[in-house]
N, C-alpha and C. Protein backbone atom coordinates (compact mmCIF):
# COMPACT_ATOMS: atom_id res chain seq x y z
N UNK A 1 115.30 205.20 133.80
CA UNK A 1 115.81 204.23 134.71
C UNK A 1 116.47 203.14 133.89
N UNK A 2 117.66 202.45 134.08
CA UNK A 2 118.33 201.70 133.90
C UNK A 2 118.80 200.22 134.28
N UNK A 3 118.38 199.68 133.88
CA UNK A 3 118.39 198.31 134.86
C UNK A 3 120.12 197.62 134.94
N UNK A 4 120.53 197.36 135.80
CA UNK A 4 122.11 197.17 135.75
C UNK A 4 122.26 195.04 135.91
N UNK A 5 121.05 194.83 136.03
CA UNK A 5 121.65 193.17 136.14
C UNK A 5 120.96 192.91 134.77
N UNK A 6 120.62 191.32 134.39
CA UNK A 6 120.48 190.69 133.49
C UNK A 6 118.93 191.06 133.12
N UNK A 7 118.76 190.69 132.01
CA UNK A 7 116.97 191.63 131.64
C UNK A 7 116.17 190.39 131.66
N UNK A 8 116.18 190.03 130.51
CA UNK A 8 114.86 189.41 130.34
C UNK A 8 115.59 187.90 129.34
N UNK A 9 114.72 186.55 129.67
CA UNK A 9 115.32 185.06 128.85
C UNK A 9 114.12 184.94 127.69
N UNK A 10 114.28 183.85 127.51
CA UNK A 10 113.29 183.19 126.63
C UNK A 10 111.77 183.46 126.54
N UNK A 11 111.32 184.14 127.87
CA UNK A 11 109.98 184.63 127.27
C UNK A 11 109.81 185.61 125.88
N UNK A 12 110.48 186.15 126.08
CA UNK A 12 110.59 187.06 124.43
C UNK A 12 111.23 186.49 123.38
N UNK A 13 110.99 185.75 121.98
CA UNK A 13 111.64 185.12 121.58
C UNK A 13 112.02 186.40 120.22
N UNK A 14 112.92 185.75 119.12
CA UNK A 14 113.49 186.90 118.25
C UNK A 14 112.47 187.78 117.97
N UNK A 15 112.91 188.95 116.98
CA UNK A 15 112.14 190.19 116.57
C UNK A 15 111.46 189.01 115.13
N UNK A 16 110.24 189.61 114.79
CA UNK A 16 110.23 188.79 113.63
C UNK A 16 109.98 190.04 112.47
N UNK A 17 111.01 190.08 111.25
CA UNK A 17 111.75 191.29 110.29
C UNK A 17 111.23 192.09 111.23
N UNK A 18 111.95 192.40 112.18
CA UNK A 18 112.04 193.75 112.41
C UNK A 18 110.84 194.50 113.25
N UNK A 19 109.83 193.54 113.24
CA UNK A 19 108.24 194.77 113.30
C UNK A 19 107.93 194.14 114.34
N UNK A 20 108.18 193.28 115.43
CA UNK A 20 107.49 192.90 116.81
C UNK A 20 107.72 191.17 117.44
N UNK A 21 107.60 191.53 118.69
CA UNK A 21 107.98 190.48 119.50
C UNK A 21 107.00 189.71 119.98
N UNK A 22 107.21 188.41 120.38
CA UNK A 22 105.73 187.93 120.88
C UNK A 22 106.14 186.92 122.55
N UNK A 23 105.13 187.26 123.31
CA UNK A 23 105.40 186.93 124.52
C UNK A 23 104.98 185.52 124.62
N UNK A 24 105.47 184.48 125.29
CA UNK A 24 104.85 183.31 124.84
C UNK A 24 105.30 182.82 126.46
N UNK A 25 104.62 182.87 127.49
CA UNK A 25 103.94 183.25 128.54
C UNK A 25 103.39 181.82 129.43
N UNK A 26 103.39 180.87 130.25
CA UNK A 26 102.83 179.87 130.75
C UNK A 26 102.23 180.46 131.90
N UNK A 27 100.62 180.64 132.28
CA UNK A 27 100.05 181.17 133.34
C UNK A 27 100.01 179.84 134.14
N UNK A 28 100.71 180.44 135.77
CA UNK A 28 100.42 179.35 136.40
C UNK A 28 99.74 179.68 137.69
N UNK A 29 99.24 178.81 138.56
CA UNK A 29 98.13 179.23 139.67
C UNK A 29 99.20 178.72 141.22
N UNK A 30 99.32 179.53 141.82
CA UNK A 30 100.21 178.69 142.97
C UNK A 30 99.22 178.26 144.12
N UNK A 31 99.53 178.02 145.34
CA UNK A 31 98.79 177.64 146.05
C UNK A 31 97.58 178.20 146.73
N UNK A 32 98.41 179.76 146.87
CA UNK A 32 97.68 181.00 147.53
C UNK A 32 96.23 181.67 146.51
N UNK A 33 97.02 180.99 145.29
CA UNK A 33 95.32 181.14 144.17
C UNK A 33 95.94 182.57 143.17
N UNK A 34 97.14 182.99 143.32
CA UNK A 34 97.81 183.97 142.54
C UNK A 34 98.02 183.09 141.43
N UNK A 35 98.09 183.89 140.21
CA UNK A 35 98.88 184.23 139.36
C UNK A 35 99.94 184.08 139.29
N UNK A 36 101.26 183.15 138.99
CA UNK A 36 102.28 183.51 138.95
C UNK A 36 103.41 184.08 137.88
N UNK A 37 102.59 184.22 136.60
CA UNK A 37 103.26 184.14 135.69
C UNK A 37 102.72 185.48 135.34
N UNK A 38 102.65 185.38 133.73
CA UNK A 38 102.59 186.72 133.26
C UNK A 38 101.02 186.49 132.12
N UNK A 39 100.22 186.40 132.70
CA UNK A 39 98.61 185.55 131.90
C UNK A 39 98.38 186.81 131.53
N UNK A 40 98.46 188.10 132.11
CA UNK A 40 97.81 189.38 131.62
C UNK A 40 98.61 189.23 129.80
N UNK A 41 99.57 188.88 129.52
CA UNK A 41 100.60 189.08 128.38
C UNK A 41 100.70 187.89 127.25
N UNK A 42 100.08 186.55 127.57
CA UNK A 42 99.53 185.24 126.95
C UNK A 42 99.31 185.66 125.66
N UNK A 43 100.15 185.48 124.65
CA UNK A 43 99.53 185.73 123.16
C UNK A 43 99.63 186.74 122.96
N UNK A 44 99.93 187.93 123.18
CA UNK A 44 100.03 189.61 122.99
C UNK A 44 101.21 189.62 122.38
N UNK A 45 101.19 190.18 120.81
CA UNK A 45 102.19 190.85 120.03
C UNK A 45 102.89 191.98 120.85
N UNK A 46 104.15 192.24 120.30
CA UNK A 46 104.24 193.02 121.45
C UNK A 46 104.88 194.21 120.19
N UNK A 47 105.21 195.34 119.77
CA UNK A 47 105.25 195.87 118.96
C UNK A 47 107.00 196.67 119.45
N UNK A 48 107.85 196.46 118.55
CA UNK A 48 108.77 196.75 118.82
C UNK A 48 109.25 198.89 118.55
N UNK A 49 107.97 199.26 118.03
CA UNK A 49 108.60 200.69 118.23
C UNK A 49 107.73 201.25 118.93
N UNK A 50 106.87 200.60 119.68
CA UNK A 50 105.86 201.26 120.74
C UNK A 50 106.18 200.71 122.29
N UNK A 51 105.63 201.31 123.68
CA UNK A 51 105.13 200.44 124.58
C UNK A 51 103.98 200.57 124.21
N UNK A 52 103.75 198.93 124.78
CA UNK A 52 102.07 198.43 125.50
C UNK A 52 102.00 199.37 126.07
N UNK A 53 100.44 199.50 126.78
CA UNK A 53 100.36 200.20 128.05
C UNK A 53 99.28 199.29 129.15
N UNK A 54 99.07 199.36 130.88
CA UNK A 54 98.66 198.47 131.54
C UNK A 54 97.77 199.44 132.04
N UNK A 55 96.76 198.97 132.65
CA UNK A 55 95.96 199.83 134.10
C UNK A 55 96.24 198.91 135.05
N UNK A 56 97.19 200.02 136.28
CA UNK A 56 97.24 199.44 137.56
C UNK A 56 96.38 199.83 138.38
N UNK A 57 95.81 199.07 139.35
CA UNK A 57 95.56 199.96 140.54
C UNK A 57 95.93 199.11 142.19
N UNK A 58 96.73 200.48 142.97
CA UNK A 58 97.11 200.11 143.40
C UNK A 58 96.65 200.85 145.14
N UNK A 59 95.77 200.24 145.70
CA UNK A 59 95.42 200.80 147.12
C UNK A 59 94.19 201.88 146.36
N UNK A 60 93.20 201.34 145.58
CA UNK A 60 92.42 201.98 144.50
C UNK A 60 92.49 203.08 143.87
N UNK A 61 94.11 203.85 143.58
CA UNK A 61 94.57 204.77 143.11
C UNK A 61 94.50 203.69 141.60
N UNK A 62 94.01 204.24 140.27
CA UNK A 62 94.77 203.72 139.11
C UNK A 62 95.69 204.24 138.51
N UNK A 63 96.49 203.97 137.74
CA UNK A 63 97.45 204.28 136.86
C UNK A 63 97.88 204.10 135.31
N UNK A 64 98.39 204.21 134.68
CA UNK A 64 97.95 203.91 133.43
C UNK A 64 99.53 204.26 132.93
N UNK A 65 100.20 202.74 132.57
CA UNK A 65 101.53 202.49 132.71
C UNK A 65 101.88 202.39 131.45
N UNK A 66 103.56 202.56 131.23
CA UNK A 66 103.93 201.82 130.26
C UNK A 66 104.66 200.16 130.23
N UNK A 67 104.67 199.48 129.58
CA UNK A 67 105.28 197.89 129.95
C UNK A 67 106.67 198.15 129.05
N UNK A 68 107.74 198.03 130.00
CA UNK A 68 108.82 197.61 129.51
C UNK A 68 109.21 196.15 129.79
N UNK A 69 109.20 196.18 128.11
CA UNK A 69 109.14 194.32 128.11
C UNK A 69 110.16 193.68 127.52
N UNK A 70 110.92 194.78 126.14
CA UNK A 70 111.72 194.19 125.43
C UNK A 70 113.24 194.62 126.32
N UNK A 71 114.11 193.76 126.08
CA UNK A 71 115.80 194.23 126.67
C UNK A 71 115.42 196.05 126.11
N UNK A 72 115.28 196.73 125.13
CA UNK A 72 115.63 197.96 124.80
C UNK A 72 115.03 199.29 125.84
N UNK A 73 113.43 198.53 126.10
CA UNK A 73 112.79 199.08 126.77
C UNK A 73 113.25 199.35 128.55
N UNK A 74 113.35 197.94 128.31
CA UNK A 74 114.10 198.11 130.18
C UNK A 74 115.24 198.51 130.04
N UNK A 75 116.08 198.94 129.31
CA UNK A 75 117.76 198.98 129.17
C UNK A 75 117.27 201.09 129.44
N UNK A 76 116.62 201.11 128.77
CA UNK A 76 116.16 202.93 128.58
C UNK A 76 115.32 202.86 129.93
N UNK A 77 114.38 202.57 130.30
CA UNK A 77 113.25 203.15 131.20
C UNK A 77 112.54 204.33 131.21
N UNK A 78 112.51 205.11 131.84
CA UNK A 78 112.24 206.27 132.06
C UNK A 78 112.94 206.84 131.32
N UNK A 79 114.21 206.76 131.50
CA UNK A 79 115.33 207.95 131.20
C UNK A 79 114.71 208.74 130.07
N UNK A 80 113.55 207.95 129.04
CA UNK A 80 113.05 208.65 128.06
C UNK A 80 112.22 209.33 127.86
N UNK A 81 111.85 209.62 129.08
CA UNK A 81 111.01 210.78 129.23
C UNK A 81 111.22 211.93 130.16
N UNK A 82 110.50 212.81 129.96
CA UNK A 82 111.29 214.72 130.48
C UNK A 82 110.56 214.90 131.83
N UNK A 83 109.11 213.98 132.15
CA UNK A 83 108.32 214.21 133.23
C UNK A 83 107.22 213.27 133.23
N UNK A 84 106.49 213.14 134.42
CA UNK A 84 105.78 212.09 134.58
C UNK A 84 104.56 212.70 135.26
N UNK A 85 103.59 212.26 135.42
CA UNK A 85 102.10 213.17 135.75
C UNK A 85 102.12 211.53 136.58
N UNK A 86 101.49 211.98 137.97
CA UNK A 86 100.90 211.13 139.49
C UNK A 86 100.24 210.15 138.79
N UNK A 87 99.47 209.84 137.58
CA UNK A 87 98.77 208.57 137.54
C UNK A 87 99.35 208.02 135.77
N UNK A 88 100.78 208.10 135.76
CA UNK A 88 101.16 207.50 134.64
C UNK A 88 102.87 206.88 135.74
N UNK A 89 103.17 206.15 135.31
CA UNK A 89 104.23 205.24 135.47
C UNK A 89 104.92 203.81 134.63
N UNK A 90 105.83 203.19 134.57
CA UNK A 90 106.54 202.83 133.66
C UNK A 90 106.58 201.10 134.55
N UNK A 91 106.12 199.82 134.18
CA UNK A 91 105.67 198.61 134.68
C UNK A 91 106.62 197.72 134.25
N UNK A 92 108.03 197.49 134.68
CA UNK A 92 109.17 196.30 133.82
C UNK A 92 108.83 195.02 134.48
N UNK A 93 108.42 194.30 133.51
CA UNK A 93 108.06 193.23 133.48
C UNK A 93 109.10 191.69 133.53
N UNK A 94 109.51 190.98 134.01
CA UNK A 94 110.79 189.77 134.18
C UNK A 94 110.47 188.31 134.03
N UNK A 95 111.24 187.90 132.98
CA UNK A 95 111.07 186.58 133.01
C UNK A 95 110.77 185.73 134.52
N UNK A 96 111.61 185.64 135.14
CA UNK A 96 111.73 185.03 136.40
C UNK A 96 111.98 185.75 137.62
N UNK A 97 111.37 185.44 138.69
CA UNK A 97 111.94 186.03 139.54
C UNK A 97 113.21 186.51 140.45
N UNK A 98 113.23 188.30 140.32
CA UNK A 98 115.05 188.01 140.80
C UNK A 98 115.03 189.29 141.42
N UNK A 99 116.40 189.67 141.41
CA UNK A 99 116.23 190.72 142.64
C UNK A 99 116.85 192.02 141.59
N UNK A 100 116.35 192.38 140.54
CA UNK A 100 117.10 193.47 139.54
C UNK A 100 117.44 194.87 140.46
N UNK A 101 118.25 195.30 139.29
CA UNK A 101 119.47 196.60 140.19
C UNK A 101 119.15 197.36 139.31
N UNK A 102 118.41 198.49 139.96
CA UNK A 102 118.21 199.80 139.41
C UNK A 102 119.17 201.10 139.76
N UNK A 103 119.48 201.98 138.90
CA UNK A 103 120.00 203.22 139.18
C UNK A 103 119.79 204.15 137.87
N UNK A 104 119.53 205.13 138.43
CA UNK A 104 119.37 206.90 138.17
C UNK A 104 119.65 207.86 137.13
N UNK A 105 120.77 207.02 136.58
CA UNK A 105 121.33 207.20 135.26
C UNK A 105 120.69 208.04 134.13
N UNK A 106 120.83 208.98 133.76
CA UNK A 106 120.22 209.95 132.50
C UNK A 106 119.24 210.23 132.60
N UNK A 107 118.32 210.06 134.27
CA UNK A 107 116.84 209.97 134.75
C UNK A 107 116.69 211.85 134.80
N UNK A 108 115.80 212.76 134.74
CA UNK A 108 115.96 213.57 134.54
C UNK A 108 114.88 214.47 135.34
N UNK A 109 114.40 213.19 136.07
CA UNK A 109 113.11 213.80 137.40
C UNK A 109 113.36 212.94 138.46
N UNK A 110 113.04 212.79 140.18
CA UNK A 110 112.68 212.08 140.87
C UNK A 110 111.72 210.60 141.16
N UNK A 111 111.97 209.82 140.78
CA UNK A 111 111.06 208.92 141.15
C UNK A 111 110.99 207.89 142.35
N UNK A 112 109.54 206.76 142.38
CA UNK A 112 110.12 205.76 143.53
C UNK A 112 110.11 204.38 142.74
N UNK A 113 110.73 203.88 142.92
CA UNK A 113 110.96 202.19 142.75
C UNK A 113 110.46 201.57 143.60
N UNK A 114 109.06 200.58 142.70
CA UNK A 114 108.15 199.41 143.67
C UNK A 114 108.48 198.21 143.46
N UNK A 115 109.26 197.54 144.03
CA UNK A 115 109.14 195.94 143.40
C UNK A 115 108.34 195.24 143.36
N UNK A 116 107.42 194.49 142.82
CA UNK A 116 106.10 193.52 143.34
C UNK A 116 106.81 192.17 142.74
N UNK A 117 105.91 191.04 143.81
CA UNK A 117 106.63 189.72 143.97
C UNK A 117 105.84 188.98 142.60
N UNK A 118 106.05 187.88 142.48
CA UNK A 118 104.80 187.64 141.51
C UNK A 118 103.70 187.52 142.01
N UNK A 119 102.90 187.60 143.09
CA UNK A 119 101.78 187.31 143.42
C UNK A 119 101.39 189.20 143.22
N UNK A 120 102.01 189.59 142.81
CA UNK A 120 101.85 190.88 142.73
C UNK A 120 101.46 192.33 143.51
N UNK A 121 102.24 191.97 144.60
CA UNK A 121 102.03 192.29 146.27
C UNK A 121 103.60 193.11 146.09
N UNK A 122 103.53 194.52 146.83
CA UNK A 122 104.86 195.06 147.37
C UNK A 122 105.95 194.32 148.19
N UNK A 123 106.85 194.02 147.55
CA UNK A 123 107.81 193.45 148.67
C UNK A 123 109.23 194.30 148.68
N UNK A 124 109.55 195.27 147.88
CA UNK A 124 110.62 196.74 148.56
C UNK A 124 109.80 197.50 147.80
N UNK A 125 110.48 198.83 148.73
CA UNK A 125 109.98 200.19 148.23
C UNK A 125 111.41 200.71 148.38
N UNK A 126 111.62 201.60 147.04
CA UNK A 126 113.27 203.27 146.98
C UNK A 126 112.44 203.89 147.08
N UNK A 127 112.00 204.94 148.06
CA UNK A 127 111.58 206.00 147.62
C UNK A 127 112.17 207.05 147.37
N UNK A 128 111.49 208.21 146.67
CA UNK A 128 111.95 209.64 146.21
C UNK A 128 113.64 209.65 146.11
N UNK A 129 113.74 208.81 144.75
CA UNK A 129 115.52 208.67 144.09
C UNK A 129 115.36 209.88 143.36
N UNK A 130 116.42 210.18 143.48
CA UNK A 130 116.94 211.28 142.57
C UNK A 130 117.90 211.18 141.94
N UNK A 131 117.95 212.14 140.44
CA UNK A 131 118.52 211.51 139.58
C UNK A 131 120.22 211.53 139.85
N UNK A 132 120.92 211.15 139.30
CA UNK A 132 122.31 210.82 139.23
C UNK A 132 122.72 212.42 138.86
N UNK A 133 124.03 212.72 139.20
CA UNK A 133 124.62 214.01 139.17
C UNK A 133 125.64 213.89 137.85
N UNK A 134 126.58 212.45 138.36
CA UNK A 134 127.28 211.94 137.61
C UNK A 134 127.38 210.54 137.56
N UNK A 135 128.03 210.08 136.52
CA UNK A 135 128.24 208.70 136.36
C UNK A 135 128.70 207.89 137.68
N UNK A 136 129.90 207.92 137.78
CA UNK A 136 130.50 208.09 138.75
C UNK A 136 130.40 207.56 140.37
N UNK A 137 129.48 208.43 140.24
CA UNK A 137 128.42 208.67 141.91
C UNK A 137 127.12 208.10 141.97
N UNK A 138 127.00 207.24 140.96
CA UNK A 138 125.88 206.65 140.72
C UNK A 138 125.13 205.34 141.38
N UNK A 139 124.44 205.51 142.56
CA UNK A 139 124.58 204.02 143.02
C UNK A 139 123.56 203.52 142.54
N UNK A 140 123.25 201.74 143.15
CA UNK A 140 122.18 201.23 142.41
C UNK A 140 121.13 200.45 143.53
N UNK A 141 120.13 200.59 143.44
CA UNK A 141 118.98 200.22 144.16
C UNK A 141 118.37 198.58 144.00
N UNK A 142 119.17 198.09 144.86
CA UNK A 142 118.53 196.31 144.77
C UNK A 142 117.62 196.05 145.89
N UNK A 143 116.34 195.44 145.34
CA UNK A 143 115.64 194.90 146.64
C UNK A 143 115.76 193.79 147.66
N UNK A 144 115.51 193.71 148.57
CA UNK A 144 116.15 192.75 149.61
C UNK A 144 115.11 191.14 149.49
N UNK A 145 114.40 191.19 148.51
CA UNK A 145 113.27 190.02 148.07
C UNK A 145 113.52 189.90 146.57
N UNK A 146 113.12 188.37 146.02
CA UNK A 146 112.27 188.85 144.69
C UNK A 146 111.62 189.01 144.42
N UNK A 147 111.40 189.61 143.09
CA UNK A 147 110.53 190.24 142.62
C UNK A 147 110.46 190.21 141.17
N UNK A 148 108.94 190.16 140.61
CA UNK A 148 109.00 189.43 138.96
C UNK A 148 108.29 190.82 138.16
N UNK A 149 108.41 191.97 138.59
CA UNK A 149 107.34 192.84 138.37
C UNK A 149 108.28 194.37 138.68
N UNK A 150 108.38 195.66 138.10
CA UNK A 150 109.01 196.78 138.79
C UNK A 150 108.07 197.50 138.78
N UNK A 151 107.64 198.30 139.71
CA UNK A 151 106.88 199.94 139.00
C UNK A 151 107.26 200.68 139.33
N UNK A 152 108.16 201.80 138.36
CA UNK A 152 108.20 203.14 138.55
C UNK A 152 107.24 204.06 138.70
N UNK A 153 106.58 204.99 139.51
CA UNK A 153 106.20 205.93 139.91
C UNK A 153 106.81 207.25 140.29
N UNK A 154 106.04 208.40 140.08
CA UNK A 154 106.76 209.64 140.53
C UNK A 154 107.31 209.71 142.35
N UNK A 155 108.21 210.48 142.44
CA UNK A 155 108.68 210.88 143.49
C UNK A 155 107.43 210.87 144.91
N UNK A 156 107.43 210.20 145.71
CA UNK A 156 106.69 210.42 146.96
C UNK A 156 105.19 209.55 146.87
N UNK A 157 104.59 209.26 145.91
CA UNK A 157 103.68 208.01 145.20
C UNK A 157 103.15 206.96 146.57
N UNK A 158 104.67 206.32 146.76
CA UNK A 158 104.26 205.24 147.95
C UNK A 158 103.81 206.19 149.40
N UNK A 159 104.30 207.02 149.73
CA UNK A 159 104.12 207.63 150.93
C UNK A 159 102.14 208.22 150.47
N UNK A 160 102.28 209.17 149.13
CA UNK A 160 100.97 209.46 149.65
C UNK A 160 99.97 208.19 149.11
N UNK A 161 100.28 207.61 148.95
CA UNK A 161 98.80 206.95 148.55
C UNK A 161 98.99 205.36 149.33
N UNK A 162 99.54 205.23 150.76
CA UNK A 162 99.77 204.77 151.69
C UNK A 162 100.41 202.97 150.85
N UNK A 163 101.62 202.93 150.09
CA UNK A 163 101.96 201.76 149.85
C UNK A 163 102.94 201.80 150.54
N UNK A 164 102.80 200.28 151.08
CA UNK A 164 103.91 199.60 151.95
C UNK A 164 104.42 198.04 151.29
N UNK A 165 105.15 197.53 151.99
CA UNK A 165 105.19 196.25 151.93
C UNK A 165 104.52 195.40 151.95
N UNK A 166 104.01 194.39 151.66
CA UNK A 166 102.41 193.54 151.36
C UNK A 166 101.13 194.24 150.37
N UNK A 167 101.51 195.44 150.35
CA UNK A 167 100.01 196.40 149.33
C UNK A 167 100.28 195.45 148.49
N UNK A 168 98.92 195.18 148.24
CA UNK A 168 98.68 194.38 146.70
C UNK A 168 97.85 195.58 145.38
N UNK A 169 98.67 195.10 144.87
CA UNK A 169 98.47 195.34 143.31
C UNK A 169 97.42 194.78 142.17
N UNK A 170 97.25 195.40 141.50
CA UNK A 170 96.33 194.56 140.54
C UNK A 170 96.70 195.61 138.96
N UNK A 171 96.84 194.32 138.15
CA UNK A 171 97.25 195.26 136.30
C UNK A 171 96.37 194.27 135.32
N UNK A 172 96.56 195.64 133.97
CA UNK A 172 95.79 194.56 133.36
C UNK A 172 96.26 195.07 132.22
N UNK A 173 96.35 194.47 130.97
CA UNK A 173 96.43 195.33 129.23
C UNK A 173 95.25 196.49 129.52
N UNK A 174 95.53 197.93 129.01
CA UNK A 174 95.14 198.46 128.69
C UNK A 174 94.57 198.36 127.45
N UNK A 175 93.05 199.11 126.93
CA UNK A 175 92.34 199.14 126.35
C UNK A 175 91.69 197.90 125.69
């Protein structure tokens, strides 16, 4: 997956020689008692030839994600991988909240696109996209909210494991 608007600001600051990035993160509490920021990521090196990985769970299905965090990571997505197994998926993570444009591009299986808001609640669902044929013909998937959070999942994901709009979410650093 490919992200087609602007990636990511100042939360990621330079590579330092080469070997990793560091997230430097302000957790804030809004009214509703969420989270708004990115506190799971506070101080976490972030390693520039690996992903992190998260545990989601979502409608008490877990998952066990990858974090695309750096521009390279979200710029590739998926596209870099050949297949995806029901409880692994790919978590792009955003400075601020916005409404990013996804499309299909060099994707090489079906998936669905979840947006979560920052309170970390569904606010659009793409389901079961399929990949691009050609360049060309390629359209792109924007959500009608923002959203500070993406999760890719396999094809049909939201339908069976009953996510809608408002499902809340919950992630965390893995291991």
């Amino acid at each position: 997956m490919i992200i087609l608007s602007a990636i990511i600001g100042s939360t990621l600051v330079a590579a330092m020689a080469g070997i990793s990035l560091f997230i430097m993160a302000n957790s804030s509490t809004t009214q509703n008692g969420y989270t708004s920021s990115h506190d799971f990521l506070t101080g976490i090196s972030i390693p520039a030839n690996r992903y992190l990985k998260a545990d989601i769970s979502v409608n008490s299905y877990k998952l066990i994600v990858d974090l695309a965090l750096t521009q390279d990571q979200q710029t590739k997505g998926l596209a870099v991988k050949n297949h995806m197994n029901e409880s692994e998926g790919m978590l792009f993570v955003f400075q601020q909240p916005s409404r990013p444009s996804f499309w299909m591009k060099d994707m090489k299986f079906p998936i669905d696109i979840i947006w979560l808001g920052a309170n970390r609640s569904v606010v659009y669902i793409a389901p079961n996209l399929e990949p691009c044929m050609s360049q060309s013909n390629c359209p792109g998937y924007v959500p009608n909210r923002d959203s500070l959070y993406v999760l890719e999942t396999t094809a049909g994901f939201s339908h069976r494991h009953n996510v809608t709009v408002g499902t809340q979410t919950n992630f965390q650093l893995a291991g």
